[in-house]
C-alpha atoms as a PDB file:
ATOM      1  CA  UNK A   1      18.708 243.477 113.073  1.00  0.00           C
ATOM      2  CA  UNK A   2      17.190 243.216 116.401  1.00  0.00           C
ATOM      3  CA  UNK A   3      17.632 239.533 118.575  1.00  0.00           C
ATOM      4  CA  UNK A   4      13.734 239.009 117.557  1.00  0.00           C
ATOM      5  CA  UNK A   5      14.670 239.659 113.643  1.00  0.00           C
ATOM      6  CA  UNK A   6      17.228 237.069 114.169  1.00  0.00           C
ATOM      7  CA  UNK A   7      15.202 234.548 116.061  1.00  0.00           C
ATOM      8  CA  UNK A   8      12.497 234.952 113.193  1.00  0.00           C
ATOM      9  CA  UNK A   9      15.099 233.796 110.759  1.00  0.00           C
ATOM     10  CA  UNK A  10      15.919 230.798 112.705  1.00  0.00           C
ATOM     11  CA  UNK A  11      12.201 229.907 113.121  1.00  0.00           C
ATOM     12  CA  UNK A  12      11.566 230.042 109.449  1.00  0.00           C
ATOM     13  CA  UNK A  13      14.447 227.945 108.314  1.00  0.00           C
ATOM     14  CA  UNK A  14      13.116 225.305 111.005  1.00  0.00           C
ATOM     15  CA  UNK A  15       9.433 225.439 110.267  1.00  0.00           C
ATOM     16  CA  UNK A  16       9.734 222.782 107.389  1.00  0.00           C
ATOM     17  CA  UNK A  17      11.441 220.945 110.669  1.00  0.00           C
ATOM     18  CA  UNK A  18       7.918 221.593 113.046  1.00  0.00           C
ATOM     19  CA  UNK A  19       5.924 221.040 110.465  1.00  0.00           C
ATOM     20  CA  UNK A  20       6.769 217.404 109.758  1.00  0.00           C
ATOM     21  CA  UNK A  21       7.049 216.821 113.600  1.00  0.00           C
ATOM     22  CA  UNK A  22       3.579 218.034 113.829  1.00  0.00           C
ATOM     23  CA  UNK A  23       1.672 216.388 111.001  1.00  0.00           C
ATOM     24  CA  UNK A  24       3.474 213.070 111.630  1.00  0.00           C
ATOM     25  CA  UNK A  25       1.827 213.425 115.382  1.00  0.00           C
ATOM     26  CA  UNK A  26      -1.386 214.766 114.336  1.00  0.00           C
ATOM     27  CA  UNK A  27      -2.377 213.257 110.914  1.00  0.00           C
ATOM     28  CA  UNK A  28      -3.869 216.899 110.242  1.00  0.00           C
ATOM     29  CA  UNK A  29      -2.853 219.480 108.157  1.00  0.00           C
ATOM     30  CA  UNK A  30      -4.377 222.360 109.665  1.00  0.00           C
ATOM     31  CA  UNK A  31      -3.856 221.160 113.076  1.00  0.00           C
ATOM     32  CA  UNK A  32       0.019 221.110 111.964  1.00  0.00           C
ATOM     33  CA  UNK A  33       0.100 224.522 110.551  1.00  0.00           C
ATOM     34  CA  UNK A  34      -1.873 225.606 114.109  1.00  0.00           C
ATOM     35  CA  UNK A  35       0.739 224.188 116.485  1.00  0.00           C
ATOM     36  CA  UNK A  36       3.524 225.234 114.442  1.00  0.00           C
ATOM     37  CA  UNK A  37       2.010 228.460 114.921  1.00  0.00           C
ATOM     38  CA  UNK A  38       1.493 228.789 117.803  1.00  0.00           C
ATOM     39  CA  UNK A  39       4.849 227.575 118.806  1.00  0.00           C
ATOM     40  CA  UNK A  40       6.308 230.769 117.607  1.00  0.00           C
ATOM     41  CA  UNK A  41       3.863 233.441 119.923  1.00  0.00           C
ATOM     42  CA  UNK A  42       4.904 231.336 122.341  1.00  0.00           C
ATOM     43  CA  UNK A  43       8.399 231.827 121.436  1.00  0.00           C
ATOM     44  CA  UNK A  44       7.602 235.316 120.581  1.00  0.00           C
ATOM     45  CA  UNK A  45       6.281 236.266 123.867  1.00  0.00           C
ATOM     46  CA  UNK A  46       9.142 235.325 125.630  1.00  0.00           C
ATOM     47  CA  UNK A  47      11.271 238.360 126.818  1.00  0.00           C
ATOM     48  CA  UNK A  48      14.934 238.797 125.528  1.00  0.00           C
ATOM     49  CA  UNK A  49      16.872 237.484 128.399  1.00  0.00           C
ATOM     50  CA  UNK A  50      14.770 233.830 128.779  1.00  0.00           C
ATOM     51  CA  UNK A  51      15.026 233.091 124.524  1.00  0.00           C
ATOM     52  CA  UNK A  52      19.040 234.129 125.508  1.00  0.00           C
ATOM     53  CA  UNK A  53      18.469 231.189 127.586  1.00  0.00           C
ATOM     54  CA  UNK A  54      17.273 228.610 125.541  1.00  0.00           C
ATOM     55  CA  UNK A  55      21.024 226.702 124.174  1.00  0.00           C
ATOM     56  CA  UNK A  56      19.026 224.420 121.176  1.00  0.00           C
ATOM     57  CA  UNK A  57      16.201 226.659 119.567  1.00  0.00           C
ATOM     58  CA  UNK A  58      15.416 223.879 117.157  1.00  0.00           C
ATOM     59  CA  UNK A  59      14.893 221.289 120.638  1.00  0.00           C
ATOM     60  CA  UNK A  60      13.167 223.886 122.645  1.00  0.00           C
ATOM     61  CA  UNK A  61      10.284 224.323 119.743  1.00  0.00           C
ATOM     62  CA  UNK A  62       9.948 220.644 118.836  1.00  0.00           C
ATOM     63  CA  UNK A  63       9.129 220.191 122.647  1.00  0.00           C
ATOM     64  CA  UNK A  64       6.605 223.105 122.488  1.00  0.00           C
ATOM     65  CA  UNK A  65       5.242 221.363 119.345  1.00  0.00           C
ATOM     66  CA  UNK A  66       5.000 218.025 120.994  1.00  0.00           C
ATOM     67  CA  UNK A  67       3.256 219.488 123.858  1.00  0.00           C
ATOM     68  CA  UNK A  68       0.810 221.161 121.341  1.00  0.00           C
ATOM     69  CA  UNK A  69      -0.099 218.392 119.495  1.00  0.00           C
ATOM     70  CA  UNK A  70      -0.245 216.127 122.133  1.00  0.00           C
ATOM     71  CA  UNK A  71      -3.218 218.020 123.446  1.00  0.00           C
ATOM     72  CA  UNK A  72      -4.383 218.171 120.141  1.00  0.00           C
ATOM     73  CA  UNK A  73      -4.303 214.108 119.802  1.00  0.00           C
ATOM     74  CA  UNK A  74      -6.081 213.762 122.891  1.00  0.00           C
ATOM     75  CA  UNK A  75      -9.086 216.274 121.827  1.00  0.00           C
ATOM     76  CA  UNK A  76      -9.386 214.027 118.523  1.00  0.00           C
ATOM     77  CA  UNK A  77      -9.539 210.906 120.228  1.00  0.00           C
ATOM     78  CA  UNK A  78     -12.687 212.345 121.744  1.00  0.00           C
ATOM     79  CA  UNK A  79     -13.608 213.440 118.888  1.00  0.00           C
ATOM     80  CA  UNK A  80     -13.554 210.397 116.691  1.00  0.00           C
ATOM     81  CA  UNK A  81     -15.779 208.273 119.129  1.00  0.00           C
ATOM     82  CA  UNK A  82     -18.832 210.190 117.229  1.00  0.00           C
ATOM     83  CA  UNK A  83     -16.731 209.766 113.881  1.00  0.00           C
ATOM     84  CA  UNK A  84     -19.280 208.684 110.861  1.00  0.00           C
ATOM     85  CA  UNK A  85     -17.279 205.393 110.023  1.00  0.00           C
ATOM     86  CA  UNK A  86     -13.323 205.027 109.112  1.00  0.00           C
ATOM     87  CA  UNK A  87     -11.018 207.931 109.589  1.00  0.00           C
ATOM     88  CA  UNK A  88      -7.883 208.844 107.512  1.00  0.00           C
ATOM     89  CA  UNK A  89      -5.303 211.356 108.199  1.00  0.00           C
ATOM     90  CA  UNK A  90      -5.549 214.852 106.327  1.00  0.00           C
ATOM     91  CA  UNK A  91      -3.903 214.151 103.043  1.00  0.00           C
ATOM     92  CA  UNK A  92      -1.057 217.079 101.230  1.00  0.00           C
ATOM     93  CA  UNK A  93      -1.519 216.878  97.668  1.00  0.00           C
ATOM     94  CA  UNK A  94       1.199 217.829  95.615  1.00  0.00           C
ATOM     95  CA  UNK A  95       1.327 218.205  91.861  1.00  0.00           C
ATOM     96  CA  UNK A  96       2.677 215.516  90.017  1.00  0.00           C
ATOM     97  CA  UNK A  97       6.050 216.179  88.326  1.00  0.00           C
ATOM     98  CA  UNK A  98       5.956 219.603  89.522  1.00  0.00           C
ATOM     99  CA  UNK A  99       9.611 220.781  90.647  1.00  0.00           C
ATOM    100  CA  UNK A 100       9.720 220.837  94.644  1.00  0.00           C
ATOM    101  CA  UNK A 101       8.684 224.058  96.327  1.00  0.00           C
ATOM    102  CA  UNK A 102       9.413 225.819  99.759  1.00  0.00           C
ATOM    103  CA  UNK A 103       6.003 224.732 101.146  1.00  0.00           C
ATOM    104  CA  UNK A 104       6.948 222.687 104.277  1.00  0.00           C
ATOM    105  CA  UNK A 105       3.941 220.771 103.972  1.00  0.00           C
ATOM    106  CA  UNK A 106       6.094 219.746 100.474  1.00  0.00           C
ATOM    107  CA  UNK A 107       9.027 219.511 102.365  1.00  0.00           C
ATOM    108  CA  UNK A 108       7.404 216.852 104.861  1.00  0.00           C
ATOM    109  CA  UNK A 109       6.176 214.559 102.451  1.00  0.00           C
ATOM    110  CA  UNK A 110       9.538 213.423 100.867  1.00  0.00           C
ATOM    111  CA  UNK A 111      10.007 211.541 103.982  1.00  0.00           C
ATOM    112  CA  UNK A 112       8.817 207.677 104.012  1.00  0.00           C
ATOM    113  CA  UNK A 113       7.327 208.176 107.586  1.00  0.00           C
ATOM    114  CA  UNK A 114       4.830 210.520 106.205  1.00  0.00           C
ATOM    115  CA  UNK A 115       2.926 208.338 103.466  1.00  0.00           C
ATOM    116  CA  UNK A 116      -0.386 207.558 104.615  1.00  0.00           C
ATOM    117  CA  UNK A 117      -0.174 204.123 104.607  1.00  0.00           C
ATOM    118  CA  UNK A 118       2.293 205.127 107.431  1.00  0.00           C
ATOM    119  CA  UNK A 119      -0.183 207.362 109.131  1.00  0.00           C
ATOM    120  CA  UNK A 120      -3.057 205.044 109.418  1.00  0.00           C
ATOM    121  CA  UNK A 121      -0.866 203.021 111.221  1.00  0.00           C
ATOM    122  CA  UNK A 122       0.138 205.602 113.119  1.00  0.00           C
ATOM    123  CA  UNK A 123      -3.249 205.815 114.411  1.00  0.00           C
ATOM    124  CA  UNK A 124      -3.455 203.041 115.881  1.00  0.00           C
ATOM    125  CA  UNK A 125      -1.548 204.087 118.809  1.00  0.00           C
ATOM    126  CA  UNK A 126      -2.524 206.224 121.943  1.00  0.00           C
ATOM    127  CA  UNK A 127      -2.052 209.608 121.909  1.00  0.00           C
ATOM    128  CA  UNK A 128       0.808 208.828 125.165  1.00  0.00           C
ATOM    129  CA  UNK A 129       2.503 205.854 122.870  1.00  0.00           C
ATOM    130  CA  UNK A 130       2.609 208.208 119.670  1.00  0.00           C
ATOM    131  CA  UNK A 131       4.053 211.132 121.045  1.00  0.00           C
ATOM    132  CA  UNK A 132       7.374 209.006 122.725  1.00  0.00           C
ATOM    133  CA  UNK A 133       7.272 206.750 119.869  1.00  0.00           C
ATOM    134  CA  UNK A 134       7.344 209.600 116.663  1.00  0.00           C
ATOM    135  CA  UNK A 135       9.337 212.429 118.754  1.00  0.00           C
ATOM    136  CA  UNK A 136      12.206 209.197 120.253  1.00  0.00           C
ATOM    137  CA  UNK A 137      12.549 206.971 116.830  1.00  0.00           C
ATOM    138  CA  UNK A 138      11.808 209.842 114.279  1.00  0.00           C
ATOM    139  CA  UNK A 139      12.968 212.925 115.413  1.00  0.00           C
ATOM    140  CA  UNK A 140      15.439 211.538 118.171  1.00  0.00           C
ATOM    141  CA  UNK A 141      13.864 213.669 121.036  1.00  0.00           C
ATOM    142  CA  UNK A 142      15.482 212.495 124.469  1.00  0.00           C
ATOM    143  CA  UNK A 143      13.273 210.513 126.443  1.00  0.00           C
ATOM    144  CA  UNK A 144      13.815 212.724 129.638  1.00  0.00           C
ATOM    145  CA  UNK A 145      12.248 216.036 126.990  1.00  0.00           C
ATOM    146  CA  UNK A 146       9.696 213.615 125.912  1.00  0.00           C
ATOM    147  CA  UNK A 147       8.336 212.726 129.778  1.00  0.00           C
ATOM    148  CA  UNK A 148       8.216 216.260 130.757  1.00  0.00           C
ATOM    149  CA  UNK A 149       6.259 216.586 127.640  1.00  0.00           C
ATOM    150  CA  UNK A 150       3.660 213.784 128.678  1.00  0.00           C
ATOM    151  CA  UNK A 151       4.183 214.587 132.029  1.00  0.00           C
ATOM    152  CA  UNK A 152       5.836 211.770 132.967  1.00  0.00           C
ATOM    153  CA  UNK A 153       8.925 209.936 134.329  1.00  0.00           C
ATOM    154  CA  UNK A 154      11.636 209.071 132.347  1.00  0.00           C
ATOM    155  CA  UNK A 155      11.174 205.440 132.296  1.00  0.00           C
ATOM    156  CA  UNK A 156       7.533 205.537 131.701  1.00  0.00           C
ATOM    157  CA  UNK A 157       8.530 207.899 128.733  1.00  0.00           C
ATOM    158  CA  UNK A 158      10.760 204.758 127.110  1.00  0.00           C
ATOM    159  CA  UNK A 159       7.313 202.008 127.447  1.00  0.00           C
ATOM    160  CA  UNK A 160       5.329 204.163 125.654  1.00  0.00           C
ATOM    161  CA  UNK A 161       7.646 204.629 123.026  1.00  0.00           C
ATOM    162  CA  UNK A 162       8.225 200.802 123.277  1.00  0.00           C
ATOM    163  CA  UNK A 163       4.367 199.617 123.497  1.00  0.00           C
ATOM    164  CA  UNK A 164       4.086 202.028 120.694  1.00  0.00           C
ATOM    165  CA  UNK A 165       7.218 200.126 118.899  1.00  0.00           C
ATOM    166  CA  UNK A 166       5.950 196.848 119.230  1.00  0.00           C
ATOM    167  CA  UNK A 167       1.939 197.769 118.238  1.00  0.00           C
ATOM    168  CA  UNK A 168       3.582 198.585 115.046  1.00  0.00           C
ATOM    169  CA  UNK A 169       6.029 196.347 114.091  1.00  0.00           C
ATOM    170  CA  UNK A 170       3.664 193.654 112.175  1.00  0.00           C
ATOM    171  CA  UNK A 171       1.577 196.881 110.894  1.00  0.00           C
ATOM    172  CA  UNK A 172       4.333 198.770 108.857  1.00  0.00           C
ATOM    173  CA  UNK A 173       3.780 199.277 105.158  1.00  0.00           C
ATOM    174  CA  UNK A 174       6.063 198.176 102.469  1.00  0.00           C
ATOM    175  CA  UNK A 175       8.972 200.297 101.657  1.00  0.00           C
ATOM    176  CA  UNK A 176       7.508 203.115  98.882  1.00  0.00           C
ATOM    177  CA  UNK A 177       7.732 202.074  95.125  1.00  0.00           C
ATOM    178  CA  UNK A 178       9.500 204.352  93.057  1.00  0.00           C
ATOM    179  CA  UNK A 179       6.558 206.125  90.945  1.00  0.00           C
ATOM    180  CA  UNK A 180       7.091 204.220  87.454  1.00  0.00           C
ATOM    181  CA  UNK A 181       5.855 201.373  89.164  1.00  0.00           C
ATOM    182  CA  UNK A 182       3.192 202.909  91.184  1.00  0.00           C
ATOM    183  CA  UNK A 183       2.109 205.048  87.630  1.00  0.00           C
ATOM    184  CA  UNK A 184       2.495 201.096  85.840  1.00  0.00           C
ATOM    185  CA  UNK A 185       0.113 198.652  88.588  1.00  0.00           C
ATOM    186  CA  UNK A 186      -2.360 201.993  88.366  1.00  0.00           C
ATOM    187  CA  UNK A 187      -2.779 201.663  84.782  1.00  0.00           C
ATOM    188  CA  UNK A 188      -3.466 197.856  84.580  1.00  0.00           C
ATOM    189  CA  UNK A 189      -5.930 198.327  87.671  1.00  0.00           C
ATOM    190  CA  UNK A 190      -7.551 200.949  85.369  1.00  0.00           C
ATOM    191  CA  UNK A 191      -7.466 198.719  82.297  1.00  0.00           C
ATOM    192  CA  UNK A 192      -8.493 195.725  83.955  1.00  0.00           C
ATOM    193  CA  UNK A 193     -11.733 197.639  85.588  1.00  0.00           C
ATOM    194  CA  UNK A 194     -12.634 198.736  82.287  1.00  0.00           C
ATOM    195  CA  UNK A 195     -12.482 194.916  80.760  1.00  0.00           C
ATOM    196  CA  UNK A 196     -14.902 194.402  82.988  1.00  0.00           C
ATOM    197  CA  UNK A 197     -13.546 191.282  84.178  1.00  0.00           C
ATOM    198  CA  UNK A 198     -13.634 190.732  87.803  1.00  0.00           C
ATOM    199  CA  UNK A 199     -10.753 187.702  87.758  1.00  0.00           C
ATOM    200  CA  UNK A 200      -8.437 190.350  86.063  1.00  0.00           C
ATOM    201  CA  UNK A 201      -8.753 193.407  88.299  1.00  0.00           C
ATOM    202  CA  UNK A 202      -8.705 190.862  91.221  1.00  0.00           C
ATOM    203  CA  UNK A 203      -5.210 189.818  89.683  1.00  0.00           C
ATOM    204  CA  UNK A 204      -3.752 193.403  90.083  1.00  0.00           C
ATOM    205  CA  UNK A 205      -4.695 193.342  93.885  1.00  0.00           C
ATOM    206  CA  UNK A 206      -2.851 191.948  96.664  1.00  0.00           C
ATOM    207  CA  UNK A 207      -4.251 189.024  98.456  1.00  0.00           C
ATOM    208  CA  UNK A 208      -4.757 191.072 101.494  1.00  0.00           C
ATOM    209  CA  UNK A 209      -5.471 194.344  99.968  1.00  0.00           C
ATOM    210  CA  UNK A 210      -7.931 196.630 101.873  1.00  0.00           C
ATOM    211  CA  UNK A 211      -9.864 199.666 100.941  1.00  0.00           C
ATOM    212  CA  UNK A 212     -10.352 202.401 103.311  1.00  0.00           C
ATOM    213  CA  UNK A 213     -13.143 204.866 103.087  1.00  0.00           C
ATOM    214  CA  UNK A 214     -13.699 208.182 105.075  1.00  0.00           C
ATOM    215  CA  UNK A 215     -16.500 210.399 104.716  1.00  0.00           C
ATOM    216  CA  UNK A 216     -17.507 211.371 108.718  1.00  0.00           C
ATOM    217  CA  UNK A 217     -20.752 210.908 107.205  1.00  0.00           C
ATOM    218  CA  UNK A 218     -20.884 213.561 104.731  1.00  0.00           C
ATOM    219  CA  UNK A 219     -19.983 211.695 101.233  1.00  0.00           C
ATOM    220  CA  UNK A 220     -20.627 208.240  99.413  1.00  0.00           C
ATOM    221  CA  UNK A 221     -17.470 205.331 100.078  1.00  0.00           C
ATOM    222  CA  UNK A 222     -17.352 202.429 101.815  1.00  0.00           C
ATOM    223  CA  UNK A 223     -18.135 202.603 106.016  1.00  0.00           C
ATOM    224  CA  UNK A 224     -16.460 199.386 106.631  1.00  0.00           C
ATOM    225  CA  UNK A 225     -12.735 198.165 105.901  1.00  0.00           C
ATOM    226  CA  UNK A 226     -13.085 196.295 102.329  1.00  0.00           C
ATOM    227  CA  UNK A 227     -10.470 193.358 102.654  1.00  0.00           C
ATOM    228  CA  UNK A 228      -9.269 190.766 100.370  1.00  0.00           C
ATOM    229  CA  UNK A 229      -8.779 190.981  96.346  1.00  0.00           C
ATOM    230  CA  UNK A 230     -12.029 189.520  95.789  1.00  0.00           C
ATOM    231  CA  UNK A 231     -14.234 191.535  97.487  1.00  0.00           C
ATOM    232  CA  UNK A 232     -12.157 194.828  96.432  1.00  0.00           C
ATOM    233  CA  UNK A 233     -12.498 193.968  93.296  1.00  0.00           C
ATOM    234  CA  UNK A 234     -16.742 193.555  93.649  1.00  0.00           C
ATOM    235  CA  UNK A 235     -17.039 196.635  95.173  1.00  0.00           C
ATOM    236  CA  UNK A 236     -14.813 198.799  92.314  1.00  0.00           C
ATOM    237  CA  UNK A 237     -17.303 196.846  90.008  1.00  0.00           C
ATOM    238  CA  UNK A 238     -20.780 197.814  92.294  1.00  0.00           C
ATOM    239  CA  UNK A 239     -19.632 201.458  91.838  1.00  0.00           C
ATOM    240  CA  UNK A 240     -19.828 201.050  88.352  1.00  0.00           C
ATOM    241  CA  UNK A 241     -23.133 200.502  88.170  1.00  0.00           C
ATOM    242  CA  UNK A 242     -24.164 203.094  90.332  1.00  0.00           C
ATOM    243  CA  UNK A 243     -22.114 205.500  88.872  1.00  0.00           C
ATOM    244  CA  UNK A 244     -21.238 207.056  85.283  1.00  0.00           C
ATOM    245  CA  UNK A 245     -17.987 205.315  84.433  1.00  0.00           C
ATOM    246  CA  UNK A 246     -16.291 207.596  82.558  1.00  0.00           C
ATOM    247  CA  UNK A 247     -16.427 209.544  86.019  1.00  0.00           C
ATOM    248  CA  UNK A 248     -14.895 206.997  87.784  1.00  0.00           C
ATOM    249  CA  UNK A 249     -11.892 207.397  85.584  1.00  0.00           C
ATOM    250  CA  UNK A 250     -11.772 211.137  85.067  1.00  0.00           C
ATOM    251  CA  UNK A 251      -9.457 211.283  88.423  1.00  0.00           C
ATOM    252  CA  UNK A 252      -6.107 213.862  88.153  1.00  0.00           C
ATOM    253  CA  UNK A 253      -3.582 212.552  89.157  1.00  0.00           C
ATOM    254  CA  UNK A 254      -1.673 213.926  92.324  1.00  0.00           C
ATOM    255  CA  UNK A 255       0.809 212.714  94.731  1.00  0.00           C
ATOM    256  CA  UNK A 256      -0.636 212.206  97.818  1.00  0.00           C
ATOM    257  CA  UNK A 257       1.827 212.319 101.030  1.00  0.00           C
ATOM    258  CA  UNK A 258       4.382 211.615  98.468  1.00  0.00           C
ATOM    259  CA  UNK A 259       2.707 208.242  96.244  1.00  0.00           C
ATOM    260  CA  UNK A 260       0.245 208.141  93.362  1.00  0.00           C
ATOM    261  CA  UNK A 261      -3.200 209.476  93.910  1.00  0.00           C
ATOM    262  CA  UNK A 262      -5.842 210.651  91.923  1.00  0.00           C
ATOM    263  CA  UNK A 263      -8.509 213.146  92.544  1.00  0.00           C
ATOM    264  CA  UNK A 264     -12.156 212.549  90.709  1.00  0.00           C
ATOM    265  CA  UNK A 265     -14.202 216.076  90.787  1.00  0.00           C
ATOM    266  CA  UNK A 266     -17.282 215.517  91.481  1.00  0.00           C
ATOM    267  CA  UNK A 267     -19.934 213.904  89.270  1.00  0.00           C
ATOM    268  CA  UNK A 268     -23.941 215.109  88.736  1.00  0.00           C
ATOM    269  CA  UNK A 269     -24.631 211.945  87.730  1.00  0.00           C
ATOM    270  CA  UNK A 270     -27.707 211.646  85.239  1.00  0.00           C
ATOM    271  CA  UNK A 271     -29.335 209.126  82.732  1.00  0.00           C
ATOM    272  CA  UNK A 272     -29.665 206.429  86.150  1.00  0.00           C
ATOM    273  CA  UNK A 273     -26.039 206.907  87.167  1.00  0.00           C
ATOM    274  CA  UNK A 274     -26.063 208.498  90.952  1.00  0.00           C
ATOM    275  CA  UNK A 275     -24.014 211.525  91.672  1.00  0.00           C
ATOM    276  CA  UNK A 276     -20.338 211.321  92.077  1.00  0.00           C
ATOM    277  CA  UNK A 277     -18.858 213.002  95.014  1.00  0.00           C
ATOM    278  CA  UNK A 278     -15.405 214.273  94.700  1.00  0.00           C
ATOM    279  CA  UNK A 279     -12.492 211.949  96.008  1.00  0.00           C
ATOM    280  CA  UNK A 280      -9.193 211.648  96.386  1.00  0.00           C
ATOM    281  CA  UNK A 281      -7.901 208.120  96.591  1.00  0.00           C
ATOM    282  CA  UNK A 282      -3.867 206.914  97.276  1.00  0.00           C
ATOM    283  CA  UNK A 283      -2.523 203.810  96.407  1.00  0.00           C
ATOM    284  CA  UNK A 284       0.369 201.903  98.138  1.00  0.00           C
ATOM    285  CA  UNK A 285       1.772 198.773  96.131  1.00  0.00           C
ATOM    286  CA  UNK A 286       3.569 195.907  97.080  1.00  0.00           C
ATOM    287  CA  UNK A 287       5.041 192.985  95.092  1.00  0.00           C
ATOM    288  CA  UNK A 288       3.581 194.705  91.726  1.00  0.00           C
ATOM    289  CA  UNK A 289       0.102 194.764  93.065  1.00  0.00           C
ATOM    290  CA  UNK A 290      -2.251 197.574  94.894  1.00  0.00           C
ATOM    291  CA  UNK A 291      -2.260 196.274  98.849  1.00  0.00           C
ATOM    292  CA  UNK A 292      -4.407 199.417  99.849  1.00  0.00           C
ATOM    293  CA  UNK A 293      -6.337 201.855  98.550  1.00  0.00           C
ATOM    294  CA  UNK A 294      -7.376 204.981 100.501  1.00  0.00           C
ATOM    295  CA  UNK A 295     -10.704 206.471  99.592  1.00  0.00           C
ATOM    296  CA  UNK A 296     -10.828 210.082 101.145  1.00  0.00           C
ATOM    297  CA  UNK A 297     -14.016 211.628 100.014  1.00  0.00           C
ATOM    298  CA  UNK A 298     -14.649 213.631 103.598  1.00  0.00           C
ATOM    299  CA  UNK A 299     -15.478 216.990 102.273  1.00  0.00           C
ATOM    300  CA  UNK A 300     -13.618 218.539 105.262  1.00  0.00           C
ATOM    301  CA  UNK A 301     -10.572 217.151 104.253  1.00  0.00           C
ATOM    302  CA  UNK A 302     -10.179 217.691 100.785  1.00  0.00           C
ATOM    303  CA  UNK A 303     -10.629 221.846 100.944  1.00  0.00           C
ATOM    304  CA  UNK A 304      -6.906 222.379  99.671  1.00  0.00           C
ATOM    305  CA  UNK A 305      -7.380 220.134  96.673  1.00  0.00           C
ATOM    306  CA  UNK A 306      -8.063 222.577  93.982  1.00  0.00           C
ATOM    307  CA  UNK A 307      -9.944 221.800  90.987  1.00  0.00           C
ATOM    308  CA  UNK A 308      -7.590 222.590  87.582  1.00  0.00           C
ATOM    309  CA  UNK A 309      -7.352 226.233  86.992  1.00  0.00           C
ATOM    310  CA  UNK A 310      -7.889 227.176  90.557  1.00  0.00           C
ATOM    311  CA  UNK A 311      -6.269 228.637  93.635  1.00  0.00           C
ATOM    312  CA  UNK A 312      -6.057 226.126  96.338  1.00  0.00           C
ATOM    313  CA  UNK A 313      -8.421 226.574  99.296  1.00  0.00           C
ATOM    314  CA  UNK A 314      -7.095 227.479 102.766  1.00  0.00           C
END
């Protein structure tokens, strides 16, 4: 086996490793994949006697990662100035009660950091502030690693990771429900929609549940934040008279970064009912009742949902 064989061994058995680090800094899936990559032609291209020279392999790629996506954060933020209303990370779907796999991406979403009630908040942060703050408190990354990563000093390293800290500490979701009681406040939601009574679906919602829609323009949900049980609980009911219900409640259901999702196909509609695009929507609960729903029905980001029967997309 040459040194490069060996190397390629190591690499592999840390990619689940690089790929959490990466999604958990980028929010995309095939951003992730990229830098993780990339970090091994970087790796690859070094000659024998400088990867000799590098003491922690698993340190030396999560700072080449870091570096990668940090770029990579900075090019979205550009990017989303033009975004067509709200913007949610790139979900990983997951089959539900299917036995864990070797997929990374699989491998990253068993960790509570990863739900995406945790990555929208996430987002909320500079590109500088997420980088410290994911790489310090997540992946315990040095602060003197992380300011040569931003290009920093050291102590300049340590606020952003602390600005980041305290942007988030009144934003963090609730601790994840185990899934009987995720699969349990779904199904009353569901049967309380199709009672048709407004006062009972409102009474499955949290107080200050929100509904979060993103479809950069290019699909039917809501453009603005939804807030409150009551007018979460209007909008579920608008949809059902623009759109075939039985539709609305065809959805799979998936795990989505780890918690109960479902994913509608998409709907041709008919007979005065609009057309149905396809969704995927996640649910985080809290005290027994839904505190947000997340609506992705960008086109873009649901290629590696595959409909039953299917290959996934890539």
């Amino acid at each position: 086996m040459s040194t490069l064989d060996g190397v390629a061994e190591e690499f592999a058995a840390l990619r689940p490793h690089l790929t959490a680090v990466a999604y958990r800094l980028t929010g995309s899936v095939s951003d992730a994949e990229d830098a993780v990559q990339e970090s091994w032609l970087r790796l690859s291209a070094l000659d024998e006697a400088k990867r000799t020279r590098i003491v922690d392999l698993g340190a030396w790629l999560t700072t080449v990662v870091g570096r990668i996506c940090l770029d990579r954060l900075r090019s979205a933020a550009v990017r989303r100035e033009k975004y067509v209303g709200q913007w949610l990370p790139e979900p990983i779907v997951t089959p539900l009660g299917a036995p864990a796999g070797d997929d990374p991406l699989e491998a990253a979403v068993r960790d509570e950091g990863v739900r995406m009630a945790a990555m929208v908040v996430l987002d909320r942060l500079t590109p500088e502030q997420r980088v410290a703050f994911v790489l310090h408190d997540a992946f315990a990354v040095p602060f003197d690693e992380i300011a040569d990563i931003l290009g920093v000093t050291t102590a300049t390293a340590r606020q952003h990771a602390s600005r980041g800290r305290r942007a988030l500490e009144d934003a963090q979701p609730p601790p994840r429900a185990d899934l009987a009681e995720q699969q349990e406040v779904l199904d009353r939601f569901m049967r309380a929609l199709a009672s048709g009574d407004v006062r009972a679906v409102a009474e499955v919602l949290h107080p200050e549940v929100v509904l979060i829609g993103d479809s950069g323009g290019k699909a039917k949900t809501a453009v603005q934040v939804v807030a409150g049980a009551d007018k979460v609980a209007r909008f579920f009911f608008g949809l059902l008279r623009l759109y075939r219900p039985s539709a609305l409640t065809a959805g799979r259901p998936v795990l989505v970064n780890g918690d109960l999702g479902a994913y509608t196909p998409p709907d041709p509609g008919g007979d005065g009912y609009r057309r149905l695009d396809a969704r995927l929507q996640t649910f985080t609960v809290r005290d027994g009742r839904i505190a947000a729903i997340y609506d992705q029905a960008n086109p873009d980001k649901l290629t590696r949902v595959a409909e039953p029967g299917t290959p996934p997309r890539t």
